[in-house]
C-alpha atoms as a PDB file:
ATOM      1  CA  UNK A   1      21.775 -12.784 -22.237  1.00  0.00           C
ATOM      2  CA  UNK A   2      19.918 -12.967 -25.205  1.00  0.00           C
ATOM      3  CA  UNK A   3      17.600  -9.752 -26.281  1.00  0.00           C
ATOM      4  CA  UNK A   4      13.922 -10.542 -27.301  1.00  0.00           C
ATOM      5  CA  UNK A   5      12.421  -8.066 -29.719  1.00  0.00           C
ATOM      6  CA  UNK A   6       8.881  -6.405 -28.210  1.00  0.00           C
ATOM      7  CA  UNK A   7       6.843  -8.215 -31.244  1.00  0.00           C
ATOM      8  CA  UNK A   8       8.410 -11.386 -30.216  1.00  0.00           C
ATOM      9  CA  UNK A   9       7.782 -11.180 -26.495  1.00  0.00           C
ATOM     10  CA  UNK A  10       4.043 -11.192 -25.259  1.00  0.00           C
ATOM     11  CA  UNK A  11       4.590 -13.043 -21.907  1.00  0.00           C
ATOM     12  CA  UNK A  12       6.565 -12.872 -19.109  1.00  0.00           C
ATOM     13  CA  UNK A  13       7.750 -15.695 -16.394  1.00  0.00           C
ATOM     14  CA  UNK A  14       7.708 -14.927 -12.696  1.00  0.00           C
ATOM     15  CA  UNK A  15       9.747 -16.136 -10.145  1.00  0.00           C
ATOM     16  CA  UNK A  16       8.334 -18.728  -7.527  1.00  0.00           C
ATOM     17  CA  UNK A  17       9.050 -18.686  -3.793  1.00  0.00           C
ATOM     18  CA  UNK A  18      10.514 -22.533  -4.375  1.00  0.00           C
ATOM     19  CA  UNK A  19      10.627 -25.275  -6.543  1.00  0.00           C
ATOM     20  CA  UNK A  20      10.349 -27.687  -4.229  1.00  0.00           C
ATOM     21  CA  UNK A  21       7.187 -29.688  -5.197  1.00  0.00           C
ATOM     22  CA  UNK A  22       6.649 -30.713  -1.598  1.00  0.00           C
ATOM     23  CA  UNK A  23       6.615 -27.087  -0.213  1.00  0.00           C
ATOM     24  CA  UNK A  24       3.862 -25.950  -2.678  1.00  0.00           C
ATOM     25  CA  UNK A  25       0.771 -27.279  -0.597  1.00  0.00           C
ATOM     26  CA  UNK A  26       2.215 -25.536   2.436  1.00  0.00           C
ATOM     27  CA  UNK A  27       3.158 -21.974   0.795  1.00  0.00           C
ATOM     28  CA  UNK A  28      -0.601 -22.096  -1.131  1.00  0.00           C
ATOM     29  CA  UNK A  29      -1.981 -22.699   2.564  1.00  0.00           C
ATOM     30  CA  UNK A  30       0.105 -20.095   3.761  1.00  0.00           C
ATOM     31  CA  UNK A  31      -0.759 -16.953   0.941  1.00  0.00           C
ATOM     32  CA  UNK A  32      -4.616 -17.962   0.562  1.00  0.00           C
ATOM     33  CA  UNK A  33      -4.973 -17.781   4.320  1.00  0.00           C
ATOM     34  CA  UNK A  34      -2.937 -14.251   4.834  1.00  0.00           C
ATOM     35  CA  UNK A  35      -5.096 -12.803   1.507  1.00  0.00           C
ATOM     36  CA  UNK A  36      -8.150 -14.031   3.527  1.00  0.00           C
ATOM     37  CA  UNK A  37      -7.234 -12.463   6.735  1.00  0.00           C
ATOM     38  CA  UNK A  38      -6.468  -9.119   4.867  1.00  0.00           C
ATOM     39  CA  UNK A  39      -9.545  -9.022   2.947  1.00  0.00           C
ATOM     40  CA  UNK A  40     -11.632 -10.146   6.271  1.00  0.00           C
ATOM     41  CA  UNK A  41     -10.083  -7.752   8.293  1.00  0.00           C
ATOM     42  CA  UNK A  42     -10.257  -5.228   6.137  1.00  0.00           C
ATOM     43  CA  UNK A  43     -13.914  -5.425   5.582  1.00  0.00           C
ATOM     44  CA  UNK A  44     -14.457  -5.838   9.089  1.00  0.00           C
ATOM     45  CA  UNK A  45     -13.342  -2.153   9.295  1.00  0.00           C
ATOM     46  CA  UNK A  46     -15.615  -0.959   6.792  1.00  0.00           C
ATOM     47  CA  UNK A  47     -18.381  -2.526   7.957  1.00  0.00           C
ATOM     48  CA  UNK A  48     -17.412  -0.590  11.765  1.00  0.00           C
ATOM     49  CA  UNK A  49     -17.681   2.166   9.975  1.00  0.00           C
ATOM     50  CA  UNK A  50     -20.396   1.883   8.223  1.00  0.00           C
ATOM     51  CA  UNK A  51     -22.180   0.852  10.602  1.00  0.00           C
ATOM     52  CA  UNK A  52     -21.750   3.250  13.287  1.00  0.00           C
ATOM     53  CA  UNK A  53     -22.780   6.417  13.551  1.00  0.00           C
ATOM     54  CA  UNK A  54     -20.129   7.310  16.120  1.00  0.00           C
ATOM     55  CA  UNK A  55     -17.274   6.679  13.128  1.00  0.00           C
ATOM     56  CA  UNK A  56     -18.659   9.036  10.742  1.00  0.00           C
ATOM     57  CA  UNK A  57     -15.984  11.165  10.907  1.00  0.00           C
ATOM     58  CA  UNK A  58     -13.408  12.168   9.299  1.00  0.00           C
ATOM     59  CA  UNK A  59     -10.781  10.027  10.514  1.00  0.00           C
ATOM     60  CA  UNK A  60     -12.449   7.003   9.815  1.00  0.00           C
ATOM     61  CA  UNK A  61     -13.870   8.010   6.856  1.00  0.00           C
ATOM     62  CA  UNK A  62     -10.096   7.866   5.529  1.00  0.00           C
ATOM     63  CA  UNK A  63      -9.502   4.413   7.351  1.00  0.00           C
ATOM     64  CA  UNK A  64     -12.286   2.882   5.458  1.00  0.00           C
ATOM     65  CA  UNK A  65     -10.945   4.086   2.092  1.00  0.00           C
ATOM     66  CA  UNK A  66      -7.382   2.793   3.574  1.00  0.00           C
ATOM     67  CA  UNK A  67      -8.788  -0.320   4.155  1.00  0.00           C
ATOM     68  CA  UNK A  68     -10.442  -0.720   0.503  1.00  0.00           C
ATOM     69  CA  UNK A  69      -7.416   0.392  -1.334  1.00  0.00           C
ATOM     70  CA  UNK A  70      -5.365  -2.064   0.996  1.00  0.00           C
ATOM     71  CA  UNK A  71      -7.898  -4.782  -0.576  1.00  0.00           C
ATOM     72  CA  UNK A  72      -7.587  -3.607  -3.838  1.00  0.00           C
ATOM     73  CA  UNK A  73      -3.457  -3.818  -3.599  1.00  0.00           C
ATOM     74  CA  UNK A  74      -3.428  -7.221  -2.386  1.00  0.00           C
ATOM     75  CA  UNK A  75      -5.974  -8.366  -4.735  1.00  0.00           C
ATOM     76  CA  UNK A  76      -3.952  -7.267  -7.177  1.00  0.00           C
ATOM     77  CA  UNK A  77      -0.736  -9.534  -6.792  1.00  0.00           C
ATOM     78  CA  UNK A  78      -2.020 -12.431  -4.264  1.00  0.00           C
ATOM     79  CA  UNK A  79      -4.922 -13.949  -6.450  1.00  0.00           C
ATOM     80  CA  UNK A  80      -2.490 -14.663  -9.538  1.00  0.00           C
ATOM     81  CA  UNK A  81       0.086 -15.823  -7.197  1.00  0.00           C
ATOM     82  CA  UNK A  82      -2.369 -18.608  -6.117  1.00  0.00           C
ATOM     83  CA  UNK A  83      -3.806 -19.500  -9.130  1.00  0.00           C
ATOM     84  CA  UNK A  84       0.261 -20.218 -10.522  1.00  0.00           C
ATOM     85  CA  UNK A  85       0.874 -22.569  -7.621  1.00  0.00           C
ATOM     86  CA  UNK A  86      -2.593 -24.558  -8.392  1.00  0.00           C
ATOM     87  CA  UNK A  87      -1.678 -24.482 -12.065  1.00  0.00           C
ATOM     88  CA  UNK A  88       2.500 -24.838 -11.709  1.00  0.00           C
ATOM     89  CA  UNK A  89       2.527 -22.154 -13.916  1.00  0.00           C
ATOM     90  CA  UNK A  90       4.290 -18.726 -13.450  1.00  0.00           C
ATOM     91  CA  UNK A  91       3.830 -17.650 -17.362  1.00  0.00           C
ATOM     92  CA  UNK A  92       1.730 -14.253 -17.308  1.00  0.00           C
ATOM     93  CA  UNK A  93       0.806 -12.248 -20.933  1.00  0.00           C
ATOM     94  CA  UNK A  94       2.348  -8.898 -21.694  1.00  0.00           C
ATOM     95  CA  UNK A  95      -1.358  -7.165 -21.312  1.00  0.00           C
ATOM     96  CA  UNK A  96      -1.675  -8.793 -17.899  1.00  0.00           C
ATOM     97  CA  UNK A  97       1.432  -8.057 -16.659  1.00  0.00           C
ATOM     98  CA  UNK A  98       1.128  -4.046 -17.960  1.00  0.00           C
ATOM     99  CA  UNK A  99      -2.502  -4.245 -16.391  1.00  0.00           C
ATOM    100  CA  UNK A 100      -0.944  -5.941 -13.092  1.00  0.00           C
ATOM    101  CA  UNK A 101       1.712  -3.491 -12.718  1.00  0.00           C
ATOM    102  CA  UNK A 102      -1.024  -0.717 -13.219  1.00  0.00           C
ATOM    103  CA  UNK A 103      -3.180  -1.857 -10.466  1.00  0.00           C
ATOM    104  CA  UNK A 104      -0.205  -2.347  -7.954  1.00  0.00           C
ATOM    105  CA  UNK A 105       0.776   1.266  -8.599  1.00  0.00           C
ATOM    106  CA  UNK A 106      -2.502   2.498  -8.407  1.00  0.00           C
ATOM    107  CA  UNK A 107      -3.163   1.558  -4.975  1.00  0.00           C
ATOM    108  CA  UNK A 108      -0.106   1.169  -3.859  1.00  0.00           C
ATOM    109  CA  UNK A 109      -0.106   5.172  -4.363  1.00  0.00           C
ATOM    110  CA  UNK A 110      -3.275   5.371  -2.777  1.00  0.00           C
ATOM    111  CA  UNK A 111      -2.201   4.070   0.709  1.00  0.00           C
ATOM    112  CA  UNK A 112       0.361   6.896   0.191  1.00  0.00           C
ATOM    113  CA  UNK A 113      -1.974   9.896  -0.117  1.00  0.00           C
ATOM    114  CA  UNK A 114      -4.484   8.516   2.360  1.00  0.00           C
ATOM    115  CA  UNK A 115      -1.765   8.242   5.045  1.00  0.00           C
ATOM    116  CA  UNK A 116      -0.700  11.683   4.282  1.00  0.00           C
ATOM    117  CA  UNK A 117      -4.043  13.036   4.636  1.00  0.00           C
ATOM    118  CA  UNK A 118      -4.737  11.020   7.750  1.00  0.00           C
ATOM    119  CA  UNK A 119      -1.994  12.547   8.867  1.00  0.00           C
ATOM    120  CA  UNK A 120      -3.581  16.146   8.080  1.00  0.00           C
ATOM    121  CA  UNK A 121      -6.614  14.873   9.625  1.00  0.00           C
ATOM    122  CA  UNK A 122      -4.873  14.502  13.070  1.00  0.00           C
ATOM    123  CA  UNK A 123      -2.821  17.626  12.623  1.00  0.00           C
ATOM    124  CA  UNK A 124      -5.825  19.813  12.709  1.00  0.00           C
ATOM    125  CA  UNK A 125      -7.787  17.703  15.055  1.00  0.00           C
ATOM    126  CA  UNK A 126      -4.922  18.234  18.033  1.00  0.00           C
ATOM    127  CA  UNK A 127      -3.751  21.379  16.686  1.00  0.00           C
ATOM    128  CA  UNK A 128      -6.652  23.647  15.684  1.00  0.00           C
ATOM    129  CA  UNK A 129      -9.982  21.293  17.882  1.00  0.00           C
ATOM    130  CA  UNK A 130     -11.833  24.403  17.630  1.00  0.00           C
ATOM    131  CA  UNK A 131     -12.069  24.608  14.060  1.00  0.00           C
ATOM    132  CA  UNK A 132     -12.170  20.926  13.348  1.00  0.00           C
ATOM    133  CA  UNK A 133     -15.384  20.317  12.808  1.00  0.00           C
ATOM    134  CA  UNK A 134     -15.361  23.528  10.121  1.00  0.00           C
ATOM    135  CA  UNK A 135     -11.943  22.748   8.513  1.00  0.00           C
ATOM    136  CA  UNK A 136     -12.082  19.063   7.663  1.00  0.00           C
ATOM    137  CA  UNK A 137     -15.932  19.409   6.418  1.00  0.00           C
ATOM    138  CA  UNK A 138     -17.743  16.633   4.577  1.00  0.00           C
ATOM    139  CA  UNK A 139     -16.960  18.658   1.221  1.00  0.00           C
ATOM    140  CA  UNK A 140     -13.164  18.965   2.264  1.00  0.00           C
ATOM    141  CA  UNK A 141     -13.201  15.256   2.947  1.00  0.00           C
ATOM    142  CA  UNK A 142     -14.623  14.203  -0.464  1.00  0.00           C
ATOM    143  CA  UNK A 143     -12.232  16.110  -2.058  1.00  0.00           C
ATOM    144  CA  UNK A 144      -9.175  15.194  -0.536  1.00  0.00           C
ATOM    145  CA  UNK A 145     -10.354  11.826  -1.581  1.00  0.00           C
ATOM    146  CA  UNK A 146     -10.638  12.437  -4.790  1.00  0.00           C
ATOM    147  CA  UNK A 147      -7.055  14.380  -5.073  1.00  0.00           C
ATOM    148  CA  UNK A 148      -5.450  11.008  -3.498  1.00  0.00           C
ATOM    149  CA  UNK A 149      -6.936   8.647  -6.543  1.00  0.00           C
ATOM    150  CA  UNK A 150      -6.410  11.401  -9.245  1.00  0.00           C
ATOM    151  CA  UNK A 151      -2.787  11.419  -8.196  1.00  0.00           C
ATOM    152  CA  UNK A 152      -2.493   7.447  -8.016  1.00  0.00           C
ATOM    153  CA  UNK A 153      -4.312   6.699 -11.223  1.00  0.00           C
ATOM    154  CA  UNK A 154      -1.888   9.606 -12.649  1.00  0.00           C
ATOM    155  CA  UNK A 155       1.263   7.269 -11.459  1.00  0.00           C
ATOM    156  CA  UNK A 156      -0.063   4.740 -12.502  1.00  0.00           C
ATOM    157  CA  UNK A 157      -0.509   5.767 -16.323  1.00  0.00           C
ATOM    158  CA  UNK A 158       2.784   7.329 -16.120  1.00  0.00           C
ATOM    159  CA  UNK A 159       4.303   3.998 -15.384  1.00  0.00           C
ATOM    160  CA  UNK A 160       2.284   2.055 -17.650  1.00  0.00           C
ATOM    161  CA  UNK A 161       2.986   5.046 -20.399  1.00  0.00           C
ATOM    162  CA  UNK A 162       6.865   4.170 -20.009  1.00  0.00           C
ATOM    163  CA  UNK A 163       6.197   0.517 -20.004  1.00  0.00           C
ATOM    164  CA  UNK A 164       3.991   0.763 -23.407  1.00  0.00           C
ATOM    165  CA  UNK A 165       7.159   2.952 -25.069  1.00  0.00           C
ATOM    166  CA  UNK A 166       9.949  -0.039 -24.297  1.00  0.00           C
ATOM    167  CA  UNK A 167      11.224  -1.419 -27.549  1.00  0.00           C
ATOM    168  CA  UNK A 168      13.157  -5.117 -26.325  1.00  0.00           C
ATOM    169  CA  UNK A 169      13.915  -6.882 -23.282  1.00  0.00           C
ATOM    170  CA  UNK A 170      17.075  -8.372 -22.017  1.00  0.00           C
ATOM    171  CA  UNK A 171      15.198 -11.423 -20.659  1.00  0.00           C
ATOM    172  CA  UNK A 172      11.521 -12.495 -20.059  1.00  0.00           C
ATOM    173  CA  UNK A 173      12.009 -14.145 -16.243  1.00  0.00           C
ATOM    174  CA  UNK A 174      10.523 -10.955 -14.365  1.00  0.00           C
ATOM    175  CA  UNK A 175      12.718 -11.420 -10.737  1.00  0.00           C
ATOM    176  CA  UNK A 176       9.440 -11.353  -8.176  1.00  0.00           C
ATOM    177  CA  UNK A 177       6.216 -13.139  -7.763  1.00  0.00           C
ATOM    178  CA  UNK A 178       4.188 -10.349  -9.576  1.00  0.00           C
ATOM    179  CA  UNK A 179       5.032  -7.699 -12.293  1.00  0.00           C
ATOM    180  CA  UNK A 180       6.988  -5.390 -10.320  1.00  0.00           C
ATOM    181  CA  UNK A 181       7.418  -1.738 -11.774  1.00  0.00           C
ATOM    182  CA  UNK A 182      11.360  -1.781 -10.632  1.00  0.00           C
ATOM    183  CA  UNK A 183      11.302  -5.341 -12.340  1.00  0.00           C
ATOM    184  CA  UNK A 184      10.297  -4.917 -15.284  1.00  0.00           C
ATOM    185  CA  UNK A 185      11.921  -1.432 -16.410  1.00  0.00           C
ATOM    186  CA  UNK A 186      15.505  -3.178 -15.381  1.00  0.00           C
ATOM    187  CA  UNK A 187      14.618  -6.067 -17.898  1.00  0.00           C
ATOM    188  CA  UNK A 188      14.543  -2.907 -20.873  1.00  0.00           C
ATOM    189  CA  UNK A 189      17.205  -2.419 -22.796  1.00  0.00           C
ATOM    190  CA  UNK A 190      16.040   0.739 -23.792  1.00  0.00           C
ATOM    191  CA  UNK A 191      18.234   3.825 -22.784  1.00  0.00           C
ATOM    192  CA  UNK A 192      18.665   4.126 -18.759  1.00  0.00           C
ATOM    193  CA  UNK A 193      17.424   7.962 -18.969  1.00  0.00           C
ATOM    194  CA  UNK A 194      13.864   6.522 -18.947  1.00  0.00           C
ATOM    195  CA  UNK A 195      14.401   4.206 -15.552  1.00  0.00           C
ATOM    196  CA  UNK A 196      15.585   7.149 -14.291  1.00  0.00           C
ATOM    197  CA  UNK A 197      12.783   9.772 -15.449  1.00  0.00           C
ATOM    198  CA  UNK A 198      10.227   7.413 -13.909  1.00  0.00           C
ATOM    199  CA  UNK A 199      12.687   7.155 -10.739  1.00  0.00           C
ATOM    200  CA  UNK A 200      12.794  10.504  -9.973  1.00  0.00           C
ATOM    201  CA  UNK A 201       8.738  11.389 -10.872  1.00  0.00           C
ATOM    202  CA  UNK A 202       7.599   8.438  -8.631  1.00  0.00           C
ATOM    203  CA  UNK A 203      10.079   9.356  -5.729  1.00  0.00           C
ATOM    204  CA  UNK A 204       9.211  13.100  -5.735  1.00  0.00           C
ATOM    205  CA  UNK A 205       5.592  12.771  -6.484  1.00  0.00           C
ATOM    206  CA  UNK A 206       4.909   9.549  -4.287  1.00  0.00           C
ATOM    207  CA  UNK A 207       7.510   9.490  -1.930  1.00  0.00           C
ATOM    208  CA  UNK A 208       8.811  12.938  -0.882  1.00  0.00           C
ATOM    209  CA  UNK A 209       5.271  15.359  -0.744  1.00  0.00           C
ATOM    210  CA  UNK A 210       3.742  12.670   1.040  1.00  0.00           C
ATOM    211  CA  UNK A 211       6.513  12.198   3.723  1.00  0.00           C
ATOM    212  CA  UNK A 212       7.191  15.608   3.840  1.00  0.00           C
ATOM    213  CA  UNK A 213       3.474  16.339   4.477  1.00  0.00           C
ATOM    214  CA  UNK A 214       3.544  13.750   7.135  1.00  0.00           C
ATOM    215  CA  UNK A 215       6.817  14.834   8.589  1.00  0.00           C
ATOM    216  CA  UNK A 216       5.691  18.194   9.511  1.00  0.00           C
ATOM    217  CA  UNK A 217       2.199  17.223  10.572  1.00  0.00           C
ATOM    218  CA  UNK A 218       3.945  15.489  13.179  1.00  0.00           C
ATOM    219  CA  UNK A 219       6.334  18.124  14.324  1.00  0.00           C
ATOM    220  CA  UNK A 220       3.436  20.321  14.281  1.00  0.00           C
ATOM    221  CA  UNK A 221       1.639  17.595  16.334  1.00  0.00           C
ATOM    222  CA  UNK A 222       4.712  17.055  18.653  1.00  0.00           C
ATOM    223  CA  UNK A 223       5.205  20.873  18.976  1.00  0.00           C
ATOM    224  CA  UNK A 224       1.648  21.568  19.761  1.00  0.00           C
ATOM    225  CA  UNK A 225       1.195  18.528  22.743  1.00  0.00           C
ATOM    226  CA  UNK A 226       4.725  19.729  24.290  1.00  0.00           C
ATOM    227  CA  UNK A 227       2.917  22.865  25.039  1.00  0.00           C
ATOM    228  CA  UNK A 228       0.528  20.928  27.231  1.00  0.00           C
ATOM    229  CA  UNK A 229       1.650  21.150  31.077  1.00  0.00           C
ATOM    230  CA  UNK A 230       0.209  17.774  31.936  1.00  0.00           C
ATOM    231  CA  UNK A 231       1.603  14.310  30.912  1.00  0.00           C
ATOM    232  CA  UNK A 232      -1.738  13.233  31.108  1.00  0.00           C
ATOM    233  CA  UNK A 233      -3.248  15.270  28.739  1.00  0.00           C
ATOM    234  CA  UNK A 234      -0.229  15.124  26.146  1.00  0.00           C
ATOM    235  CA  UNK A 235      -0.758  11.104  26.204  1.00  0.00           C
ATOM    236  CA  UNK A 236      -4.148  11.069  25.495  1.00  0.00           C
ATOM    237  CA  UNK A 237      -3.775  13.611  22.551  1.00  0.00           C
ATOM    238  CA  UNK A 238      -1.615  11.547  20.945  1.00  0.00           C
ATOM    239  CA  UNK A 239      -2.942   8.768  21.755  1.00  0.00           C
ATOM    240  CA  UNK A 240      -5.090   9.537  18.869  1.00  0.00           C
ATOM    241  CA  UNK A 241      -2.286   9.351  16.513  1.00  0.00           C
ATOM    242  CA  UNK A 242      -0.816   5.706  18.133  1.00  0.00           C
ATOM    243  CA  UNK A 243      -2.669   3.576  15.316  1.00  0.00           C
ATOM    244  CA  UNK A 244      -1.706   6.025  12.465  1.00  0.00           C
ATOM    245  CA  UNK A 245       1.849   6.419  13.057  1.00  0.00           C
ATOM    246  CA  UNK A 246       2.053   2.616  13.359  1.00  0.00           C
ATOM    247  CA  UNK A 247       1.047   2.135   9.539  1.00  0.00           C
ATOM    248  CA  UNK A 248       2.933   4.788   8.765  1.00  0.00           C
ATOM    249  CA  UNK A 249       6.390   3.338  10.153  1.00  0.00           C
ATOM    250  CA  UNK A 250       5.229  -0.252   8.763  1.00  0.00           C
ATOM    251  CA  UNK A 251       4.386   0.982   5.163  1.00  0.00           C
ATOM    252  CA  UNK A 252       7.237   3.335   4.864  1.00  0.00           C
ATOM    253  CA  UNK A 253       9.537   0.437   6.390  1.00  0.00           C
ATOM    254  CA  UNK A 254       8.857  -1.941   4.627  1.00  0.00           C
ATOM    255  CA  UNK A 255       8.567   0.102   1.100  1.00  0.00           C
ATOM    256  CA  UNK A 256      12.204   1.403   1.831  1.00  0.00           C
ATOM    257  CA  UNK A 257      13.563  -1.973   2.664  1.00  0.00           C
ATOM    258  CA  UNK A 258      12.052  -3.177  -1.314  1.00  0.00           C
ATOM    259  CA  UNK A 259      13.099  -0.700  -3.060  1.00  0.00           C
ATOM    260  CA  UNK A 260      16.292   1.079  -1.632  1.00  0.00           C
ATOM    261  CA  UNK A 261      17.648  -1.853   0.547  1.00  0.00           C
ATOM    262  CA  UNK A 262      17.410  -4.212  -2.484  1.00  0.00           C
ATOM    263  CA  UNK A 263      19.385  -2.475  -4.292  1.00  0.00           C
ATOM    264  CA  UNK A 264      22.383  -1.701  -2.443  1.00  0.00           C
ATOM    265  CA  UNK A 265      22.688  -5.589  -1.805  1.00  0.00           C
ATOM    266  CA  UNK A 266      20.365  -7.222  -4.739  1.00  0.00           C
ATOM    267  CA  UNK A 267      19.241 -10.763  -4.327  1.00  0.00           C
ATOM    268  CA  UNK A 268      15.784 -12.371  -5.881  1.00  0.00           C
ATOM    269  CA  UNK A 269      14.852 -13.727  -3.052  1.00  0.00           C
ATOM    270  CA  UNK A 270      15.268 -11.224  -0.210  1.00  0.00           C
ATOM    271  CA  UNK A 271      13.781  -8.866  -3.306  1.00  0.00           C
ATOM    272  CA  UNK A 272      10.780 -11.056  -3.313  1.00  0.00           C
ATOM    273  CA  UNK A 273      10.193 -11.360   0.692  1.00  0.00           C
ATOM    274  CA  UNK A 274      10.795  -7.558   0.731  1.00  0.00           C
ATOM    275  CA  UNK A 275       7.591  -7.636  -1.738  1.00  0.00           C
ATOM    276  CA  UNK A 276       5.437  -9.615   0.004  1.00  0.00           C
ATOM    277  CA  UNK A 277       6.032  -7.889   3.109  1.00  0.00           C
ATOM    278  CA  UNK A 278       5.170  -4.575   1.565  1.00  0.00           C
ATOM    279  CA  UNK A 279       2.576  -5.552  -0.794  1.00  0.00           C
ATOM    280  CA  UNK A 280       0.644  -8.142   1.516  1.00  0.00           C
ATOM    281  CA  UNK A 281       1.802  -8.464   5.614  1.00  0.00           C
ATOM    282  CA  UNK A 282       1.210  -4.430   5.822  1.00  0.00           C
ATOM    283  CA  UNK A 283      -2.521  -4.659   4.151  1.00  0.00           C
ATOM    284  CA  UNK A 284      -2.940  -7.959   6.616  1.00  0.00           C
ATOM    285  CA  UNK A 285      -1.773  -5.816   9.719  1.00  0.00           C
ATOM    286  CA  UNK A 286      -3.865  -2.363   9.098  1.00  0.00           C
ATOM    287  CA  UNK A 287      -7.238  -4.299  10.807  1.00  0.00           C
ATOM    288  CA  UNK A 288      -5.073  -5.714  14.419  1.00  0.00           C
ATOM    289  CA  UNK A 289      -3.372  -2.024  14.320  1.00  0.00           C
ATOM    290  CA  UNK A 290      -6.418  -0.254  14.484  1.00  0.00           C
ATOM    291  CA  UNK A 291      -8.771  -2.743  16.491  1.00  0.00           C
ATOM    292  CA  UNK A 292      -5.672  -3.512  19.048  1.00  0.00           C
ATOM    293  CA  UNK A 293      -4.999   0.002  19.335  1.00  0.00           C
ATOM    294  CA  UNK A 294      -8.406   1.923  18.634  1.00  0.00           C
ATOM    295  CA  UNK A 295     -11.169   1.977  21.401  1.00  0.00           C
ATOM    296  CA  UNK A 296     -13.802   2.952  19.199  1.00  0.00           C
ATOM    297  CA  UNK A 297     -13.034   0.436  16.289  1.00  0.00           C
ATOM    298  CA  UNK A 298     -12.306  -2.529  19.051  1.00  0.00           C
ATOM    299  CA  UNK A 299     -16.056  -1.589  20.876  1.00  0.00           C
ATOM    300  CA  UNK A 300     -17.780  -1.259  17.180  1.00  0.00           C
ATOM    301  CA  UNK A 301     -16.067  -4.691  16.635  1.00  0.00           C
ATOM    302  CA  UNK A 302     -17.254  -6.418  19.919  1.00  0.00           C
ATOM    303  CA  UNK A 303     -21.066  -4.833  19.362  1.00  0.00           C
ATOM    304  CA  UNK A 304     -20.977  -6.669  16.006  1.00  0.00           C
ATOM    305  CA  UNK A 305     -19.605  -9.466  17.226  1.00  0.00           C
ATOM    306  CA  UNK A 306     -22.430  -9.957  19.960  1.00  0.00           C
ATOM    307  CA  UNK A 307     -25.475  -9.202  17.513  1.00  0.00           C
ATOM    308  CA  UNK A 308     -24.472 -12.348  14.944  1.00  0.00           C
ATOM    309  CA  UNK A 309     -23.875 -14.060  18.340  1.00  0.00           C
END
């Protein structure tokens, strides 16, 4: 494989879906209406929120940024995806892809935090509901917020940091439909020490606080509702935690299968579904988790639904 110099390289090719001419129509159909249903549904739960006064609260004040950041992430791959199968073109520049790559990691980090702190958010509201109201306070709120896209746009200038400090590539065809981080540090051949400094910060920054944070929320959740004598009243506690724990098993899921699951048994193309589940099906699926499985969103839904009727 022949190794470009960095001066000489200032675009990359990405890897298509298929090749087949007669399948393009029908996976452009397929992408544009998936980005629309994510974006839709996803604004659909920030108008609820906005628009009731019932949501103001902390919990959905998260969900709304959730669902923004989930707009932002698949606005950030999906678009150009599009655009390539109108134009049969899959050539992106250097300065897109680093600006691509960016963006992905940027809010791809912020689903991260926000889960975790949703996942504070419930452990206080079922295990300390007389201090609730004083604990997770407007200010409290704000600045959790703020910690969350500190820390992504902080991974996210790490990565692109790395990227701007590779010499030469191996190869220009990037192995995914978008400029994957994973991608596009394998196609260095700079010294493997840096693949595996930005390895290890992005798994213990952006992978094990923010598990471990949600791990023992949980078991401080679970502990707390065993202590409950009635079945009843343990179901309806966490009953508040159904839609949560739902995006937290499909993000984490699907994020394992891309980037550890791939790897043990590496092919482009299950690589690339692995992607698109993680990077657009799980942004699509946040709005029917929480209006299939939230009373209040589902009601705020219906109201709006029957004043543009």
């Amino acid at each position: 494989m022949e190794t470009h110099n960095l001066t000489i390289v200032s675009e990359f090719h990405l890897m298509s879906f298929s090749e087949d001419p007669d399948l393009q129509p029908i996976l452009f159909g397929l992408f544009l209406s998936m980005y629309l249903v994510s974006v839709l549904g996803n604004l659909l739960i920030i108008l609820a929120v906005s628009s009731d006064s019932h949501l103001h609260t902390p919990m959905y004040f998260f969900l709304s940024n959730l669902s923004l950041a989930d707009i932002c992430l698949t606005s950030s791959t999906v678009p150009k995806m599009i655009v390539d199968m109108l134009s049969h073109s899959r050539v992106i520049s250097y300065v897109s892809c680093l600006t691509q790559m960016s963006l992905f990691i940027l809010f791809a980090c912020m689903d991260n935090m926000l889960l975790a702190v949703m996942a504070y958010d419930r452990f206080v509201a079922i295990c300390h509901p007389l201090h609730y109201a004083v604990i997770m306070n407007p200010r409290l709120c704000v600045l959790l917020l703020l910690l969350s896209v500190f820390v992504s746009l902080l991974g996210s200038q790490v990565h692109n940091l790395i990227a701007l400090q590779l010499t030469c590539f191996k190869d220009v065809e990037i192995a995914n439909f978008f400029c994957d981080p994973s991608q596009l540090l394998n196609l260095s051949c700079s010294d493997t020490l840096i693949r595996t400094i930005v390895t290890y910060i992005v798994t213990t920054i952006f992978g094990i606080f923010p598990i471990s944070g949600i791990v023992f929320s949980y078991y401080k959740i679970v502990s707390s509702l065993l202590k409950i004598p009635k079945s009843g009243g343990r179901y309806k506690a966490f009953s508040t935690c159904s839609s949560h724990l739902s995006l937290v098993c499909l993000f984490y899921g699907t994020g394992l299968i891309t980037y550890l699951g791939s790897g043990m048994l590496y092919s482009p193309s299950k690589d690339m579904v692995a992607s698109l589940m993680y990077s657009v099906v799980t942004p699509m699926l946040n709005p029917f988790i929480y209006s299939l499985r939230n009373k209040d969103i589902s009601s705020t839904l219906k109201r709006l639904h029957s004043w543009k009727v």
